[in-house]
PDB file of N, CA and C in Angstrom:
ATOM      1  N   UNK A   1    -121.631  -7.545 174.936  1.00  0.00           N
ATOM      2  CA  UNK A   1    -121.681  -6.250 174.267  1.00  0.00           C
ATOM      3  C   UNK A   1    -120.400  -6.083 173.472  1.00  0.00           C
ATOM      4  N   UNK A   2    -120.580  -5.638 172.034  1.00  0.00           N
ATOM      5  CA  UNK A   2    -119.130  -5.424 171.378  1.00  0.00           C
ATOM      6  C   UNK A   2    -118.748  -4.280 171.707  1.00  0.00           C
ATOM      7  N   UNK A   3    -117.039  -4.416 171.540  1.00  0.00           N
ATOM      8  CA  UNK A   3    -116.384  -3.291 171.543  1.00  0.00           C
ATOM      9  C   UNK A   3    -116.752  -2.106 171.165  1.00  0.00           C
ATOM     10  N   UNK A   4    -117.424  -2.168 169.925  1.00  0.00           N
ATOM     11  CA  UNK A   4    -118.185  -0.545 169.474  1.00  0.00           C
ATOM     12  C   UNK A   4    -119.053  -0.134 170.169  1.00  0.00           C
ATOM     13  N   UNK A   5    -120.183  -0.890 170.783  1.00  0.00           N
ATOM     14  CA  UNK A   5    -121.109  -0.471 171.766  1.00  0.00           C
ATOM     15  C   UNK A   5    -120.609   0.136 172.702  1.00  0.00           C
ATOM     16  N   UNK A   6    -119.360  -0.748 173.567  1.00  0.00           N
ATOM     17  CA  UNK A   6    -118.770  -0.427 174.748  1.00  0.00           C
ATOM     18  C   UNK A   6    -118.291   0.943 174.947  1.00  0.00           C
ATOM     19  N   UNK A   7    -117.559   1.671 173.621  1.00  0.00           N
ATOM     20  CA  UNK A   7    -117.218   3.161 173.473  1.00  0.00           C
ATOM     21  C   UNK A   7    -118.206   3.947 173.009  1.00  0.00           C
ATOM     22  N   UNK A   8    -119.374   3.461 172.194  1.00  0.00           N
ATOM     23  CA  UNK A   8    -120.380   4.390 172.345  1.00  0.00           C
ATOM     24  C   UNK A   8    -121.057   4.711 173.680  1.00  0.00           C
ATOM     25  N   UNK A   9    -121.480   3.909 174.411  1.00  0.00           N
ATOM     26  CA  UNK A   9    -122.314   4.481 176.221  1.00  0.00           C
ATOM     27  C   UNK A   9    -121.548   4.809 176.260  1.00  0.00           C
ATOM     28  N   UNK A  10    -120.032   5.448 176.280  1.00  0.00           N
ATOM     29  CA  UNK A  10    -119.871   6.266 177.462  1.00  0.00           C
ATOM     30  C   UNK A  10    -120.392   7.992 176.983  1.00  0.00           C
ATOM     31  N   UNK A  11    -120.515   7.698 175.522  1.00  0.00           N
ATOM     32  CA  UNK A  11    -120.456   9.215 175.154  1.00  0.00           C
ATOM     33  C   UNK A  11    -121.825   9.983 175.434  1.00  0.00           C
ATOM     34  N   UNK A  12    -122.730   9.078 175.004  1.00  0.00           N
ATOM     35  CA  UNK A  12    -124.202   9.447 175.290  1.00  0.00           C
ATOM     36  C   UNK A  12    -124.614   8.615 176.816  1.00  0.00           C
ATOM     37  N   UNK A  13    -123.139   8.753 177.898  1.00  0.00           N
ATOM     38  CA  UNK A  13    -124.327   8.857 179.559  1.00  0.00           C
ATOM     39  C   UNK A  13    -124.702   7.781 179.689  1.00  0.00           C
ATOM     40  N   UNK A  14    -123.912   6.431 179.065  1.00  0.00           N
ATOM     41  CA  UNK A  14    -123.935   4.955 179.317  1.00  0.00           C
ATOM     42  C   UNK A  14    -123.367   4.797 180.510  1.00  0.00           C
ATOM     43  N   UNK A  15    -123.609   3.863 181.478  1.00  0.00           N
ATOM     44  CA  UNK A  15    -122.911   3.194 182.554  1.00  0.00           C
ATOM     45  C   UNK A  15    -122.564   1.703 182.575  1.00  0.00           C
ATOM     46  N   UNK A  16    -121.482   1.833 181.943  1.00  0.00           N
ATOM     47  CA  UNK A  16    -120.774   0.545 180.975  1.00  0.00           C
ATOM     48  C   UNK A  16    -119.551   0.778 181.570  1.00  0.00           C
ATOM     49  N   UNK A  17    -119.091  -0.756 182.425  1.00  0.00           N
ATOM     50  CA  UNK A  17    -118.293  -0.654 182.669  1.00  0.00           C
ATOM     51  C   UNK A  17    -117.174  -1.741 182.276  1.00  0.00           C
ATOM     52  N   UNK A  18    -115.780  -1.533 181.787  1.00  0.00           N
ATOM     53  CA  UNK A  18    -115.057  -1.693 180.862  1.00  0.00           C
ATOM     54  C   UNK A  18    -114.739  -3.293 181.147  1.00  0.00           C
ATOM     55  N   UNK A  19    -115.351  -4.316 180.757  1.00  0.00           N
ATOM     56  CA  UNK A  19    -114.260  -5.812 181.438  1.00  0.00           C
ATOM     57  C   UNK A  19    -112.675  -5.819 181.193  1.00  0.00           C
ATOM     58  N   UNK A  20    -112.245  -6.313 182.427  1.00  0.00           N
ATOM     59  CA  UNK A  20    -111.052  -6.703 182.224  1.00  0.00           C
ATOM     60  C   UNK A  20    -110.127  -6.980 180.813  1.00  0.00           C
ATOM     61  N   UNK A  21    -109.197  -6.405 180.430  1.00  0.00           N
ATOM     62  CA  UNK A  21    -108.643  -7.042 178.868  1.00  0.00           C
ATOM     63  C   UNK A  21    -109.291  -6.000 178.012  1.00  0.00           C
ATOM     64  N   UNK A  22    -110.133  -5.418 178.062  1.00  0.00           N
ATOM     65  CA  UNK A  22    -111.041  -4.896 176.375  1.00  0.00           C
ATOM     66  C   UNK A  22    -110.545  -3.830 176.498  1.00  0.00           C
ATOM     67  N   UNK A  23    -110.192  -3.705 175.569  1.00  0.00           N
ATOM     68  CA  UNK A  23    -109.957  -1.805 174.933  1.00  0.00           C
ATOM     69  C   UNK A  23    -110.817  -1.659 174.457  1.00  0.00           C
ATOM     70  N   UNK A  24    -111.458  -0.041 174.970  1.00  0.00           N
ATOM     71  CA  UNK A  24    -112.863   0.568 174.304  1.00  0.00           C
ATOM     72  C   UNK A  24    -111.573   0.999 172.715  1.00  0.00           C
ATOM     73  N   UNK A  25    -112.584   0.681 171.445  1.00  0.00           N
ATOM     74  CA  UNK A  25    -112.109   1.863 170.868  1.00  0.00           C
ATOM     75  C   UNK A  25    -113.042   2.570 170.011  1.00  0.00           C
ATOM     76  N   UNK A  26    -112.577   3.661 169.302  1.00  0.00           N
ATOM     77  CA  UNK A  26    -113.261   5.230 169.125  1.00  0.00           C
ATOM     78  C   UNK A  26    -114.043   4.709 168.273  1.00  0.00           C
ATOM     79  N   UNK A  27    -115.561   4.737 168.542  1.00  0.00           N
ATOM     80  CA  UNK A  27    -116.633   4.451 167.957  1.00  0.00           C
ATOM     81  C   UNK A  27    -116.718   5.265 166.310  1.00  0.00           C
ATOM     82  N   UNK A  28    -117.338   4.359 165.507  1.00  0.00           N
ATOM     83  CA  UNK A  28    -117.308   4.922 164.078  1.00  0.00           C
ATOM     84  C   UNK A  28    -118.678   5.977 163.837  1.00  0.00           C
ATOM     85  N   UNK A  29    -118.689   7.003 162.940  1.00  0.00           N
ATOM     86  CA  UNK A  29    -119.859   7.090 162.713  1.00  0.00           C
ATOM     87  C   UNK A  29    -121.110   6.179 162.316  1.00  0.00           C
ATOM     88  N   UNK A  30    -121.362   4.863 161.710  1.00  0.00           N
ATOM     89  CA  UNK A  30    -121.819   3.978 161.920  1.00  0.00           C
ATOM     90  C   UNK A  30    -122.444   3.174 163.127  1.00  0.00           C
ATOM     91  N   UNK A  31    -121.515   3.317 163.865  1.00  0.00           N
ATOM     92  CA  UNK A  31    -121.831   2.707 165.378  1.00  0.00           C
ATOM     93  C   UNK A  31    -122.432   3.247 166.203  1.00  0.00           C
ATOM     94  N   UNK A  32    -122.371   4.896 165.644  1.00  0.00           N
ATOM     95  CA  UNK A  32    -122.995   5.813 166.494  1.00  0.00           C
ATOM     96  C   UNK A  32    -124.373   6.078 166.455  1.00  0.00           C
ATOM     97  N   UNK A  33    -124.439   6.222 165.069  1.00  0.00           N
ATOM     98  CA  UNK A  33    -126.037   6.243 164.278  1.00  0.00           C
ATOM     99  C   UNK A  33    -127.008   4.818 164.515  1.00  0.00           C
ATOM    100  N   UNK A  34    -126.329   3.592 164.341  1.00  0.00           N
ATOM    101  CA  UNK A  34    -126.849   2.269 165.108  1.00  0.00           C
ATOM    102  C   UNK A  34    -127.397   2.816 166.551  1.00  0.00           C
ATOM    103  N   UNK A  35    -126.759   2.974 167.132  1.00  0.00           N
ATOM    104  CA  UNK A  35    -126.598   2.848 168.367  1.00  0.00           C
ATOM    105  C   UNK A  35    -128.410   4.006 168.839  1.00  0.00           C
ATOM    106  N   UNK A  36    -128.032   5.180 167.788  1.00  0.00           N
ATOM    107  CA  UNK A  36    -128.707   6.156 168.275  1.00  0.00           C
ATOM    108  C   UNK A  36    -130.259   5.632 167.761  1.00  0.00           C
ATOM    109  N   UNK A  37    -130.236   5.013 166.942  1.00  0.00           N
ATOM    110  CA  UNK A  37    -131.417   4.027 166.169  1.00  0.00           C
ATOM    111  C   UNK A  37    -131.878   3.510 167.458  1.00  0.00           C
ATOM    112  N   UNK A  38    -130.990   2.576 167.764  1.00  0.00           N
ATOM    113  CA  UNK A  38    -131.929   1.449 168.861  1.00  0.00           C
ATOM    114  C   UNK A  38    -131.968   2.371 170.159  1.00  0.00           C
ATOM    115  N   UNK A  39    -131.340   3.433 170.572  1.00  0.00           N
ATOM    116  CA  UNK A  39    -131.792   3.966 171.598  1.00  0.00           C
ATOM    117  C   UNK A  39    -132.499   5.016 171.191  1.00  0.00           C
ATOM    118  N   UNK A  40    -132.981   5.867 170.739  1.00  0.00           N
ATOM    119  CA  UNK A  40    -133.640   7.154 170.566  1.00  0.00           C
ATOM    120  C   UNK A  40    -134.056   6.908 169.027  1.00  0.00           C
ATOM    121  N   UNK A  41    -134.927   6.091 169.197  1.00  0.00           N
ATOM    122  CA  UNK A  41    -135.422   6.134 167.265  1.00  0.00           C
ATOM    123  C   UNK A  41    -136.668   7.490 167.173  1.00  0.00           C
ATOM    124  N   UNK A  42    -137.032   7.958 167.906  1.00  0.00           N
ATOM    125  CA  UNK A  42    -137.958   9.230 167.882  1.00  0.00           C
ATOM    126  C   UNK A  42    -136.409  10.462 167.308  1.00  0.00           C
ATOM    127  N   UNK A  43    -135.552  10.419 167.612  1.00  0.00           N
ATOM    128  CA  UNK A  43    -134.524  11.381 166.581  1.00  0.00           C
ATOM    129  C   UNK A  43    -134.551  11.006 165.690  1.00  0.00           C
ATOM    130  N   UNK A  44    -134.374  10.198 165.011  1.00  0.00           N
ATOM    131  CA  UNK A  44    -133.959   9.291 163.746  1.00  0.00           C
ATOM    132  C   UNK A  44    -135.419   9.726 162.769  1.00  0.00           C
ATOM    133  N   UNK A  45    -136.662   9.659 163.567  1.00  0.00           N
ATOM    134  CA  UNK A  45    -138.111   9.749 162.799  1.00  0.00           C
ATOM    135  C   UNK A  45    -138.239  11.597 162.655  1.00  0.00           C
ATOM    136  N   UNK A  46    -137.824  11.974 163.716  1.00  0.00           N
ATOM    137  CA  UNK A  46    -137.442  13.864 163.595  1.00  0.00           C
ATOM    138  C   UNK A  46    -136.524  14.234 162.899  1.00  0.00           C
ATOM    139  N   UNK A  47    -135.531  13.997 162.877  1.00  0.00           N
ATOM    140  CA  UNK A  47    -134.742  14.005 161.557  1.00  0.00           C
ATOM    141  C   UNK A  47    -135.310  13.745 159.993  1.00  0.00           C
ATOM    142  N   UNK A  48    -135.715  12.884 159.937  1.00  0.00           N
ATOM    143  CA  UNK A  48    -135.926  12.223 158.692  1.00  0.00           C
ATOM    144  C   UNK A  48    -137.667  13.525 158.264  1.00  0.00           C
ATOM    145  N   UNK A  49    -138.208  14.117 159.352  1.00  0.00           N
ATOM    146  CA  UNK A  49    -139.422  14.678 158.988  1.00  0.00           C
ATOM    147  C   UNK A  49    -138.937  16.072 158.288  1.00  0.00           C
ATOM    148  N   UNK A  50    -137.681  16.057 159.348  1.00  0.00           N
ATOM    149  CA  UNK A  50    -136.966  17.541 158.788  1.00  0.00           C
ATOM    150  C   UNK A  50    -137.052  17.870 157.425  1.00  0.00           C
ATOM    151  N   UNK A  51    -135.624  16.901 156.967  1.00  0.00           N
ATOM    152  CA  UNK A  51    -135.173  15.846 156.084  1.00  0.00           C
ATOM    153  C   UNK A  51    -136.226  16.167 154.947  1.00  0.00           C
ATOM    154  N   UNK A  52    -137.661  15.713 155.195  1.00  0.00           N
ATOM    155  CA  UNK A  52    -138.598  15.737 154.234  1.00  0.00           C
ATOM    156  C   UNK A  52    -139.366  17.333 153.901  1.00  0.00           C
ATOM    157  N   UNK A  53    -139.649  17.381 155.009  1.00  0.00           N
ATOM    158  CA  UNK A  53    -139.603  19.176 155.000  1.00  0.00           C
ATOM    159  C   UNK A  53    -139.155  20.167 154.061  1.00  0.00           C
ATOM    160  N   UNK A  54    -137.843  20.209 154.530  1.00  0.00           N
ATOM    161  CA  UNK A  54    -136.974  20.956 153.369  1.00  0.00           C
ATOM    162  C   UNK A  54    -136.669  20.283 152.452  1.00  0.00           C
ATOM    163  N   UNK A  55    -136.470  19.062 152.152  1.00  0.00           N
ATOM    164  CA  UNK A  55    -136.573  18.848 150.716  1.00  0.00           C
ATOM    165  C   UNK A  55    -137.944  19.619 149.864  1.00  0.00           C
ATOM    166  N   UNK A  56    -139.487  19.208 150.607  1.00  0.00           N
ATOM    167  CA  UNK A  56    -140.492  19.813 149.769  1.00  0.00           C
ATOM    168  C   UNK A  56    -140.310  21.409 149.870  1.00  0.00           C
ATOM    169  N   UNK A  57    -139.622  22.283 151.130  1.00  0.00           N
ATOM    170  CA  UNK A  57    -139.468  23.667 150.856  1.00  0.00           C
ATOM    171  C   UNK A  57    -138.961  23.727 149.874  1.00  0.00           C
ATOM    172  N   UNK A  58    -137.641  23.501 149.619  1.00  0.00           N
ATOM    173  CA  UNK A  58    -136.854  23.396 148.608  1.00  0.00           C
ATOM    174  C   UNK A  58    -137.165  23.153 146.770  1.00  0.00           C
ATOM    175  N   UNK A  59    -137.822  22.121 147.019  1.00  0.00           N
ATOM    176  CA  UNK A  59    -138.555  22.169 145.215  1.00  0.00           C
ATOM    177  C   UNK A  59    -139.746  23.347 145.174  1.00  0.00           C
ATOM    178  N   UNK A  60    -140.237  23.678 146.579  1.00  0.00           N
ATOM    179  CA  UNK A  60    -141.383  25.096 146.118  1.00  0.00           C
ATOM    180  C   UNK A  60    -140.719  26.164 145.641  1.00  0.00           C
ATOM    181  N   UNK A  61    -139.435  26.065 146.127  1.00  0.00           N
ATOM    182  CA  UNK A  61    -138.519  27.205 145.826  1.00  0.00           C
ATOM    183  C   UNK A  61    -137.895  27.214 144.094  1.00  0.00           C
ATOM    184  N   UNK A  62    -137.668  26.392 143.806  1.00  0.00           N
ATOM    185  CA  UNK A  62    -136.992  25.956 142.663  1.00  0.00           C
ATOM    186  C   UNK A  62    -138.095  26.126 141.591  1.00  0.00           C
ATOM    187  N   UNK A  63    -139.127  25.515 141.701  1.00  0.00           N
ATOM    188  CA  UNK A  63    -140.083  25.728 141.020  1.00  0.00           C
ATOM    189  C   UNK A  63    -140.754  26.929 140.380  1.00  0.00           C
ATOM    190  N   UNK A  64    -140.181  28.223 141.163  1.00  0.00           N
ATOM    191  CA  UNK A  64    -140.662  29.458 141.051  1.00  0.00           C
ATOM    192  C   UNK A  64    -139.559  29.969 140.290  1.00  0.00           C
ATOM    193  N   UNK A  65    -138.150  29.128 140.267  1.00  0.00           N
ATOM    194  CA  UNK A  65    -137.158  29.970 139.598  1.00  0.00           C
ATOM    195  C   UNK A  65    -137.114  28.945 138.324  1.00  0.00           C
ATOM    196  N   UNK A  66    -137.761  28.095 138.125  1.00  0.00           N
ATOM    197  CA  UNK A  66    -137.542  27.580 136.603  1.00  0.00           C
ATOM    198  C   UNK A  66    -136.437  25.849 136.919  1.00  0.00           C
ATOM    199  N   UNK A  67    -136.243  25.922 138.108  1.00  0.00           N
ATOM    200  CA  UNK A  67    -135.307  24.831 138.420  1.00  0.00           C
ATOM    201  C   UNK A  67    -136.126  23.494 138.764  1.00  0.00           C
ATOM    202  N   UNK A  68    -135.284  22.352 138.473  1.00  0.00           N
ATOM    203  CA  UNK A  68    -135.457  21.009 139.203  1.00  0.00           C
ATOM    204  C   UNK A  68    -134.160  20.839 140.124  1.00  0.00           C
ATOM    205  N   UNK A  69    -135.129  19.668 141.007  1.00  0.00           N
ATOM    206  CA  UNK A  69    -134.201  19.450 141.866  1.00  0.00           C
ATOM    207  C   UNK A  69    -133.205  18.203 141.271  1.00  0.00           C
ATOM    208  N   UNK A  70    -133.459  17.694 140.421  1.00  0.00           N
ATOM    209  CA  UNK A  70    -132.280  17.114 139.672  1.00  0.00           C
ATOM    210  C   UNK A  70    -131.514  17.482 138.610  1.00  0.00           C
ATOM    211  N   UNK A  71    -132.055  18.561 138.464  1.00  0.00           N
ATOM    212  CA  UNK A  71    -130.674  19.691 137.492  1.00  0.00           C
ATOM    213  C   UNK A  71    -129.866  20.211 138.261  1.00  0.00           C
ATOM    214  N   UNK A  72    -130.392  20.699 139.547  1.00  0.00           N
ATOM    215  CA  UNK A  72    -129.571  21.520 140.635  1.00  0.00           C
ATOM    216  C   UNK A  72    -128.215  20.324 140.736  1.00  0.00           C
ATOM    217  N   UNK A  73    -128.984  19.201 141.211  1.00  0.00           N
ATOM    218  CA  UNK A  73    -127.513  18.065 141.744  1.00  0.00           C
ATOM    219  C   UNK A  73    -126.829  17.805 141.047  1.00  0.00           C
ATOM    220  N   UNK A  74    -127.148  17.956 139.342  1.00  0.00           N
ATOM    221  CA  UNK A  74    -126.186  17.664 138.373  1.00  0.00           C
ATOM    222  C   UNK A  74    -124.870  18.623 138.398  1.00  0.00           C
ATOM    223  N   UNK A  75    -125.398  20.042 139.041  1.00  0.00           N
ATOM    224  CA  UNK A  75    -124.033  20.922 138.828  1.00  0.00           C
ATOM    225  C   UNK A  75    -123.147  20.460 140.287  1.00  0.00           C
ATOM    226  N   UNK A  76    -121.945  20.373 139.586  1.00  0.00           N
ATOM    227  CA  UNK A  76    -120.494  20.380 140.360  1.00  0.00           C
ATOM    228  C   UNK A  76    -120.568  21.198 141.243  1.00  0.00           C
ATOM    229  N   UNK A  77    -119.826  21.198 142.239  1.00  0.00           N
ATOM    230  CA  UNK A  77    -119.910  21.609 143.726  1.00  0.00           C
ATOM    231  C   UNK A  77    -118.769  22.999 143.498  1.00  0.00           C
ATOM    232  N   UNK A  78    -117.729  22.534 142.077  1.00  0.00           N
ATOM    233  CA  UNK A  78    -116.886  23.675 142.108  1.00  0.00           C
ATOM    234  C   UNK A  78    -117.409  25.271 141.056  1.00  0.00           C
ATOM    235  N   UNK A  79    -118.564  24.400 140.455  1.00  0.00           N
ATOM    236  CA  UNK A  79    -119.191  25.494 139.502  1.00  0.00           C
ATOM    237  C   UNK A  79    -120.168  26.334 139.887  1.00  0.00           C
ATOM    238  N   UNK A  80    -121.077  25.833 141.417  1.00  0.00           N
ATOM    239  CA  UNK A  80    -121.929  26.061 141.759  1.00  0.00           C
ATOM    240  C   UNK A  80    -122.005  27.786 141.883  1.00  0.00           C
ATOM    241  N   UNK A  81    -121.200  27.778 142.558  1.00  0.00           N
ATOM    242  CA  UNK A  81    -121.123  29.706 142.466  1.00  0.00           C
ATOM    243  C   UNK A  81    -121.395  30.044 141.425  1.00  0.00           C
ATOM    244  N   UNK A  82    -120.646  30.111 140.641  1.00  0.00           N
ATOM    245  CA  UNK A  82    -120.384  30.591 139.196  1.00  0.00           C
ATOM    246  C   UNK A  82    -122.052  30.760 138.575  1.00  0.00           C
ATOM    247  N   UNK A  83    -122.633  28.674 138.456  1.00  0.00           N
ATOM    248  CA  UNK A  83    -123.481  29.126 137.908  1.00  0.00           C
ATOM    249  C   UNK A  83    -125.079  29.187 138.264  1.00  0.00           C
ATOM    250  N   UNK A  84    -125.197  29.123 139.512  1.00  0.00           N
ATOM    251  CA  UNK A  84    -126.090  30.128 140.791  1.00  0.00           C
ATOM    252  C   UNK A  84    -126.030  30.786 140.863  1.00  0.00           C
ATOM    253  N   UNK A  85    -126.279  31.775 139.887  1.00  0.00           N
ATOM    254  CA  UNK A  85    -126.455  33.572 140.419  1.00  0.00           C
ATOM    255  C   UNK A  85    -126.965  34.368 141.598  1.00  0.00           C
ATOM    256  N   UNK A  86    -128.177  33.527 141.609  1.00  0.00           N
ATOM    257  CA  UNK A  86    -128.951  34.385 143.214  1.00  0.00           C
ATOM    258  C   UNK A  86    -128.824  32.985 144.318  1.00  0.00           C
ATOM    259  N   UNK A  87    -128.550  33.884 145.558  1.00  0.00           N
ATOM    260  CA  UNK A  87    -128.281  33.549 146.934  1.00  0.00           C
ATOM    261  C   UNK A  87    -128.946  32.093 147.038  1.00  0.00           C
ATOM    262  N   UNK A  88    -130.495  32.414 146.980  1.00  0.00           N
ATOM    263  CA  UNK A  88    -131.378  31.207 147.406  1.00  0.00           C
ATOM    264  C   UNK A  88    -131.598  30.612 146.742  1.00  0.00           C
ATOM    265  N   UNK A  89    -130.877  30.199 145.173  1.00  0.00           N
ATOM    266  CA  UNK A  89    -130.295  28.762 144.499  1.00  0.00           C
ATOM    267  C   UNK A  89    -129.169  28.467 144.889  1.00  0.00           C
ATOM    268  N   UNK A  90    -128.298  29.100 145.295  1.00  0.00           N
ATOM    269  CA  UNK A  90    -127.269  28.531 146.256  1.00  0.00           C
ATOM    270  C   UNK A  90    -127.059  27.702 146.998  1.00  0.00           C
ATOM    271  N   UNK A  91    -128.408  28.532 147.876  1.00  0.00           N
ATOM    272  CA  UNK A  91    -128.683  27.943 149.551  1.00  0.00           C
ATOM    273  C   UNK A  91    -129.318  26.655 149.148  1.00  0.00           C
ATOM    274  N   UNK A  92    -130.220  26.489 148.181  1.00  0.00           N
ATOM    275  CA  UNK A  92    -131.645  25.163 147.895  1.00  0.00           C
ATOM    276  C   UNK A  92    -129.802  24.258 147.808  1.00  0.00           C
ATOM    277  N   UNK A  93    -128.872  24.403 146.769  1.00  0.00           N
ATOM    278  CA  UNK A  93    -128.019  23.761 146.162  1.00  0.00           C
ATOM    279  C   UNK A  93    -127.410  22.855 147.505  1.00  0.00           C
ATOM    280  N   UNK A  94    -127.105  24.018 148.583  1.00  0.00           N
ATOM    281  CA  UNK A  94    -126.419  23.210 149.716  1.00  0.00           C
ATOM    282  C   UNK A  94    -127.372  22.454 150.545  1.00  0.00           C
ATOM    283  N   UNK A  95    -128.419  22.963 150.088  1.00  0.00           N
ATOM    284  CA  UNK A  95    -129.311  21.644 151.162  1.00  0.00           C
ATOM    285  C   UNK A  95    -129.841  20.616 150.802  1.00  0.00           C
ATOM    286  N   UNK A  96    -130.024  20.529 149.756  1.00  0.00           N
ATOM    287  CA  UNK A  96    -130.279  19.156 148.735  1.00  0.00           C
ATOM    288  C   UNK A  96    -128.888  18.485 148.693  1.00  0.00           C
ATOM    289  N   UNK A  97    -127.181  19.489 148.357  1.00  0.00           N
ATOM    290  CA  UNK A  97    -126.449  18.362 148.913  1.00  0.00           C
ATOM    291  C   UNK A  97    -126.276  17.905 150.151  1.00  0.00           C
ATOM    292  N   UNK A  98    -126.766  18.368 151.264  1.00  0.00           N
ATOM    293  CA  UNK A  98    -126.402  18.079 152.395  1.00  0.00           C
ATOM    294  C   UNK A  98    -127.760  17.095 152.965  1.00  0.00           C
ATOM    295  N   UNK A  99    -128.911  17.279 152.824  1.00  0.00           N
ATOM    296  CA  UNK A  99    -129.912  16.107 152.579  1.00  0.00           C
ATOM    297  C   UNK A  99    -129.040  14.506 151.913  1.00  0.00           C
ATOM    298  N   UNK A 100    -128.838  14.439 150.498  1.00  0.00           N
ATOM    299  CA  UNK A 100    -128.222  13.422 150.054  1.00  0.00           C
ATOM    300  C   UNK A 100    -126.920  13.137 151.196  1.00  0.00           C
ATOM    301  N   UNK A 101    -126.331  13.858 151.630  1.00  0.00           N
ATOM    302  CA  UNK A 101    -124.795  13.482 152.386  1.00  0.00           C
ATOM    303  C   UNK A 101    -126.125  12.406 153.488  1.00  0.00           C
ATOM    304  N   UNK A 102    -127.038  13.403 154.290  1.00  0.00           N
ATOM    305  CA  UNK A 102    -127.055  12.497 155.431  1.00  0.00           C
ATOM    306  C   UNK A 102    -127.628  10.973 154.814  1.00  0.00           C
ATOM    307  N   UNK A 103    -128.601  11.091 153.455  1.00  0.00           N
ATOM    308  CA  UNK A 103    -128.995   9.809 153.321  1.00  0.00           C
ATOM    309  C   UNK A 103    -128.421   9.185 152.910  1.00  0.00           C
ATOM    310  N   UNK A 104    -126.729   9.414 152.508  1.00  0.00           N
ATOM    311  CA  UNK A 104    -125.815   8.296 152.076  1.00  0.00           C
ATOM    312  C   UNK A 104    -125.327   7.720 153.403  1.00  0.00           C
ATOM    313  N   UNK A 105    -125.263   8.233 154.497  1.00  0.00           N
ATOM    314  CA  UNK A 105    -125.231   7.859 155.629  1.00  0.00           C
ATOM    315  C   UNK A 105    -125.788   6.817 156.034  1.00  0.00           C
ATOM    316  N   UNK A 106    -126.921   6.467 155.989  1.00  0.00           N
ATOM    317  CA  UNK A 106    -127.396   5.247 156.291  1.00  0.00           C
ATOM    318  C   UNK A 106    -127.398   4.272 155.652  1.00  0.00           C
TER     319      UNK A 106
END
C-alpha cells in the first residue's frame, strides 16, 4: 500500500496500521478523491447526478432571462456583480463556476 493510501484510511475509518520506517503523509486532494472512487463510487455517481441536475436547472433558468450558459462563464469573476443585476444570475453564475471547479478536479 503507498504512502498516500496509508494517510488516507485513517481519515475515512481505515484500520491501517503504520509499518515500521513509513511516515504517513497528508494525503492530497487527489488521493482522496482516488481513494473515494475505489471505495464509495455510488458518491462519485450521486455527485455527478447532482452535478447534472443543476447544471440543466440552471440553463432553464437562464433561458428565461435571455442568457447562455457560455456567455455567463465568459464574464470575469471580478465583474460579475457589476454585470448581474438580479440575484438569480448571480446565483446560476456561482454554480456553473463551481460545477466547472469540481470537474477540473478530476
Amino acid at each position: 500500500m503507498s504512502g498516500a493510501y496509508a494517510a488516507v484510511l485513517p481519515i475515512f475509518g481505515g484500520h491501517f496500521i503504520e509499518p515500521e520506517g513509513c511516515v504517513a503523509e497528508e494525503p492530497s486532494l487527489d488521493d482522496q478523491i482516488c481513494y473515494l472512487r475505489w471505495r464509495y463510487p455510488e458518491m462519485i455517481e450521486c455527485l455527478d447526478d447532482r452535478l447534472k441536475r443543476q447544471q440543466d436547472f440552471v440553463e432553464r433558468i437562464l433561458k428565461d432571462y435571455g442568457w447562455t450558459a457560455e456567455a455567463l462563464k465568459k464574464i470575469h469573476p471580478d465583474e460579475a456583480e457589476a454585470v448581474l443585476e438580479e440575484e438569480i444570475l448571480l446565483l446560476c453564475y456561482h454554480i456553473l463556476r463551481d460545477i466547472e471547479y469540481v470537474d477540473n478536479l478530476r
